[in-house]
N, C-alpha and C. Protein backbone atom coordinates (compact mmCIF):
# COMPACT_ATOMS: atom_id res chain seq x y z
N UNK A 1 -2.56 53.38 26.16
CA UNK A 1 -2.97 52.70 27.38
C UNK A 1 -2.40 53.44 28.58
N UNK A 2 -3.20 53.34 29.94
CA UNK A 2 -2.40 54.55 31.09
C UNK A 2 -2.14 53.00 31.59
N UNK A 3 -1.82 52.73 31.93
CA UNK A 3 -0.87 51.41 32.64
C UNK A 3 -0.96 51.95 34.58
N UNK A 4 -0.82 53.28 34.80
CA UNK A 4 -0.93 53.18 35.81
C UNK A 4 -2.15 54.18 36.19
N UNK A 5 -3.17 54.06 35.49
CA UNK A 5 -4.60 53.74 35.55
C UNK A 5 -5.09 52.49 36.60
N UNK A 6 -4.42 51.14 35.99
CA UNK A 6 -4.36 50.05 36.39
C UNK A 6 -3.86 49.67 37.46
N UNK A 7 -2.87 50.20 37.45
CA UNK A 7 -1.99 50.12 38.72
C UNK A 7 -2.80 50.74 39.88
N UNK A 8 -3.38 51.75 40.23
CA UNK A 8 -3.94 52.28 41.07
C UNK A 8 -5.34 51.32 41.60
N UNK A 9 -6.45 50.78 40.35
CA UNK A 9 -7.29 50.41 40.17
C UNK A 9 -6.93 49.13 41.22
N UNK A 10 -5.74 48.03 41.06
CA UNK A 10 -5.52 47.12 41.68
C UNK A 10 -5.31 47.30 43.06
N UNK A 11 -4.55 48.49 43.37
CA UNK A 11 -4.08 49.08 44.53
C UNK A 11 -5.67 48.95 45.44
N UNK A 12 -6.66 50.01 45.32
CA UNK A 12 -7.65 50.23 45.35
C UNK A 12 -8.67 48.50 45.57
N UNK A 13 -8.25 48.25 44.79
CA UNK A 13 -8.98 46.26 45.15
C UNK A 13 -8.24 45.59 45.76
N UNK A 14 -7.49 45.34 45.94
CA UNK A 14 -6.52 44.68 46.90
C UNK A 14 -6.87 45.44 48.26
N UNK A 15 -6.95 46.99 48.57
CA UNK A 15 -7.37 47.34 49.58
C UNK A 15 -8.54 47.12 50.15
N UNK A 16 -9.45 47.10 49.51
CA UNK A 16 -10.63 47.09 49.53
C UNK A 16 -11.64 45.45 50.04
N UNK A 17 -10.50 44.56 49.10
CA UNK A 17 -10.41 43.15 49.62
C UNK A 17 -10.12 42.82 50.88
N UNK A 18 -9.00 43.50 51.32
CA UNK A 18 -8.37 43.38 52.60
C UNK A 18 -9.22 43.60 53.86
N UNK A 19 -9.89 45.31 53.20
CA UNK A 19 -11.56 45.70 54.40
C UNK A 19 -12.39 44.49 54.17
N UNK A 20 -12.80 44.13 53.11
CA UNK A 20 -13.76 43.21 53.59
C UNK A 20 -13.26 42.28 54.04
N UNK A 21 -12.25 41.41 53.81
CA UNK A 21 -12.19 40.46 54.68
C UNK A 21 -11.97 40.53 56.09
N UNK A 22 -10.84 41.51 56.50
CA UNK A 22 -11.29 42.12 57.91
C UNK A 22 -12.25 42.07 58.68
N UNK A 23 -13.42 42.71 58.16
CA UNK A 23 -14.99 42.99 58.68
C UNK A 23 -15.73 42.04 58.56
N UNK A 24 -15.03 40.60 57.86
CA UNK A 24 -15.87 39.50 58.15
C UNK A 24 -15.34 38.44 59.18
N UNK A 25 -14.09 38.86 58.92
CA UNK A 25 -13.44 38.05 60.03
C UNK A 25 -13.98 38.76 61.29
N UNK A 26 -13.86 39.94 61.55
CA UNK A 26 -14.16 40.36 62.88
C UNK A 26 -15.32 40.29 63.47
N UNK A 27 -16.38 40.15 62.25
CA UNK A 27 -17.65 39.26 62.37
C UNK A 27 -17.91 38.26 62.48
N UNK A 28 -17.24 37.47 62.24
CA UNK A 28 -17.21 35.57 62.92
C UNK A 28 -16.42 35.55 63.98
N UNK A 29 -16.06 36.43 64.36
CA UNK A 29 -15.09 36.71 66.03
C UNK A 29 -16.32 36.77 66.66
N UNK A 30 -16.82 37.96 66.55
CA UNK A 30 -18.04 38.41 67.46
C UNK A 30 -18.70 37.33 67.82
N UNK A 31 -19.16 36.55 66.56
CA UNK A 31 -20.48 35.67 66.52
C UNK A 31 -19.74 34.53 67.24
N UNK A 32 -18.78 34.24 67.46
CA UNK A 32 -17.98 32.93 68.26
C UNK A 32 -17.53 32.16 67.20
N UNK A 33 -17.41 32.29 66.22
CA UNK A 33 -17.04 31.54 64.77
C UNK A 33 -15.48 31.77 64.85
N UNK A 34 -14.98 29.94 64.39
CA UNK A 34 -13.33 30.30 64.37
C UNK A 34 -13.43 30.22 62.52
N UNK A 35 -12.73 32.45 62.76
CA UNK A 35 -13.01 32.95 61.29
C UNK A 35 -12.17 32.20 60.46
N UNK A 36 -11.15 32.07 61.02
CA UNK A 36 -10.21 30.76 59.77
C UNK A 36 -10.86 29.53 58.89
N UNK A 37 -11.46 28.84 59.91
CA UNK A 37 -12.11 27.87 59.22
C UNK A 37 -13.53 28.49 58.27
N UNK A 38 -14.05 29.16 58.62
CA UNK A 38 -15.23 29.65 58.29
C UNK A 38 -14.65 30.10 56.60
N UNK A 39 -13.93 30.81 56.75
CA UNK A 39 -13.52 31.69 55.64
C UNK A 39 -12.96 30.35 54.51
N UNK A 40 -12.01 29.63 55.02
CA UNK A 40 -11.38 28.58 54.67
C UNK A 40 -12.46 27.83 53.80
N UNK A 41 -13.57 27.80 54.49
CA UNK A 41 -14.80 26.80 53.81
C UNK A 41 -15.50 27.58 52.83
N UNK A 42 -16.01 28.77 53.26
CA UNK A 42 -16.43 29.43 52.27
C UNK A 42 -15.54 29.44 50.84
N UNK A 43 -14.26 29.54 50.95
CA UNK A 43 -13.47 29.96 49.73
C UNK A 43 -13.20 28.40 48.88
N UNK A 44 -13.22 27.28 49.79
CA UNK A 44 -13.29 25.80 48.92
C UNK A 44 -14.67 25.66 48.81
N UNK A 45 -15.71 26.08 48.75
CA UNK A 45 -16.84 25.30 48.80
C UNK A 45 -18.11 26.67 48.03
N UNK A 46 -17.44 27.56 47.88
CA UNK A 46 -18.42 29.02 47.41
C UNK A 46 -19.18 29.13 47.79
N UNK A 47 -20.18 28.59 49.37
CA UNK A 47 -21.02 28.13 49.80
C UNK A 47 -21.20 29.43 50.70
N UNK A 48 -21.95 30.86 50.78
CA UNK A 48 -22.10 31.59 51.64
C UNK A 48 -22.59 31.50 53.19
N UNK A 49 -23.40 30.19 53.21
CA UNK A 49 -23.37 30.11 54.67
C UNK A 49 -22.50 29.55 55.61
N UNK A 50 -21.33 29.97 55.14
CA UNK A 50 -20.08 29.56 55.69
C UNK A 50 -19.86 30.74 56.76
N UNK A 51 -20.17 31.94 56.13
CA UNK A 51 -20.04 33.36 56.45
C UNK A 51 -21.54 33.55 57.21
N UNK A 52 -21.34 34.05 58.43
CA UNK A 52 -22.62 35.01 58.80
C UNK A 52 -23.36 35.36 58.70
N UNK A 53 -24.29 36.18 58.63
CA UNK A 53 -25.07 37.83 58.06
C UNK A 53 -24.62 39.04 58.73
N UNK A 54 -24.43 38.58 60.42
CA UNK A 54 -24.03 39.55 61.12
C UNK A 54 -22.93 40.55 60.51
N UNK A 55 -23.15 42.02 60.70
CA UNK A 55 -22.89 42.72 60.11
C UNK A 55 -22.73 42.78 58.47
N UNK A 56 -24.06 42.67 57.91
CA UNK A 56 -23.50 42.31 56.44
C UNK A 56 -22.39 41.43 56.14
N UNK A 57 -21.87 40.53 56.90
CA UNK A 57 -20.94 39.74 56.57
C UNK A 57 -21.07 38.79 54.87
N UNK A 58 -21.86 38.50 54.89
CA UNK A 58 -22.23 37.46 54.05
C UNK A 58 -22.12 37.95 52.47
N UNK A 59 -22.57 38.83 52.20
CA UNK A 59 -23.23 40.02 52.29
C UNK A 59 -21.54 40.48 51.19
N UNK A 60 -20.87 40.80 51.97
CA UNK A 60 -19.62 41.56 52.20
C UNK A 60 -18.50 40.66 51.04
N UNK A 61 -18.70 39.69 51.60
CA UNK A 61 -17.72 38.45 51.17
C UNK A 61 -18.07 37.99 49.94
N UNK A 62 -19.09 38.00 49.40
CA UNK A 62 -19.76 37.44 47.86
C UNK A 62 -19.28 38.47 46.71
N UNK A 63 -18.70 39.84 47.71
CA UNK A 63 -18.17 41.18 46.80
C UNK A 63 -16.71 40.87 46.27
N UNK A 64 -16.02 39.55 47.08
CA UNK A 64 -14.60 39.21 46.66
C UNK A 64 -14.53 37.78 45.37
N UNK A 65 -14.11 38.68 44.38
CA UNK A 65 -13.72 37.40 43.29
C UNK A 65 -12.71 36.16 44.36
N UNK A 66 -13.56 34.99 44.21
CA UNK A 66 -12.65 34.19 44.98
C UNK A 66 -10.97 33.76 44.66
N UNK A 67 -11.03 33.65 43.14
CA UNK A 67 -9.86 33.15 42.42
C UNK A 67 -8.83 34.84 42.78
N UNK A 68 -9.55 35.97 42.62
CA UNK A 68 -7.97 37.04 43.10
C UNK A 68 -7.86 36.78 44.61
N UNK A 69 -9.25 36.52 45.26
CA UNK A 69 -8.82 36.65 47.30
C UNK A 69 -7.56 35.34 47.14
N UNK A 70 -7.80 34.37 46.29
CA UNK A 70 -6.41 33.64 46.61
C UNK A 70 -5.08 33.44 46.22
N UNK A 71 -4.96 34.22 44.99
CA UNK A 71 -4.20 34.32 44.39
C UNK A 71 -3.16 35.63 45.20
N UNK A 72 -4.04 36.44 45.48
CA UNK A 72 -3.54 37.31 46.95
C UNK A 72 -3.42 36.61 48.25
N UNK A 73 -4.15 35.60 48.72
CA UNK A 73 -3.23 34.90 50.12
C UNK A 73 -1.78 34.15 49.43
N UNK A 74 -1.93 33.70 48.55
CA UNK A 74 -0.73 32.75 48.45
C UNK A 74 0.46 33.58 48.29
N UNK A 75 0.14 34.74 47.26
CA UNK A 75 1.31 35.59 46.99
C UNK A 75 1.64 36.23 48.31
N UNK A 76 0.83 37.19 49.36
CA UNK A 76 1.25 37.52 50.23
C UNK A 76 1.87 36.39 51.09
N UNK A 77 1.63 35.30 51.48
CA UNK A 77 2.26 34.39 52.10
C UNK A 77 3.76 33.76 51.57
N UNK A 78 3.80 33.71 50.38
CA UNK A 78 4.84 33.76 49.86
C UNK A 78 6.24 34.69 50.27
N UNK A 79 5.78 35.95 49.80
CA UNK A 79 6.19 37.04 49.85
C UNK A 79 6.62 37.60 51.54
N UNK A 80 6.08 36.76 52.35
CA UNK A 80 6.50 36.92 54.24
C UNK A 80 7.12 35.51 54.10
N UNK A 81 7.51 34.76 53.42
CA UNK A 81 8.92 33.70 54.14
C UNK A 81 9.79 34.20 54.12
């Protein structure tokens, strides 16, 4: 097994997670959308028209497994107390 095969692979999605959510948040900025809630709803409710289209937003966000996007807010939030 390369173990840090894996390691990189996560590196690489976790980054990659991070762009998209970025670019959707900065897309419910644009559009006048408060991206917190927006995002917030989308992720309890799996419901894409929570999210935009503008700029492929919508689009963008259906590319994030919901269960790792949160399992990554909680840990990073964790991890900044």
């Amino acid at each position: 097994m390369e173990d840090t095969t894996r390691k990189f692979a996560a590196l690489d999605s976790k980054a990659e997670m991070k762009e998209i959510l970025s670019s959707v948040y900065n897309s419910l900025m644009v559009k006048g959308y408060n991206p917190i809630n927006q995002i917030v709803g989308y992720i309890l409710s799996e419901d894409p028209t929570y999210i935009t289209n503008y700029n492929n937003a919508r689009t963008l966000i259906t590319r994030i497994d919901r269960d790792e996007l949160m399992q990554e807010l909680v840990r990073t939030y964790l991890e900044k107390k």
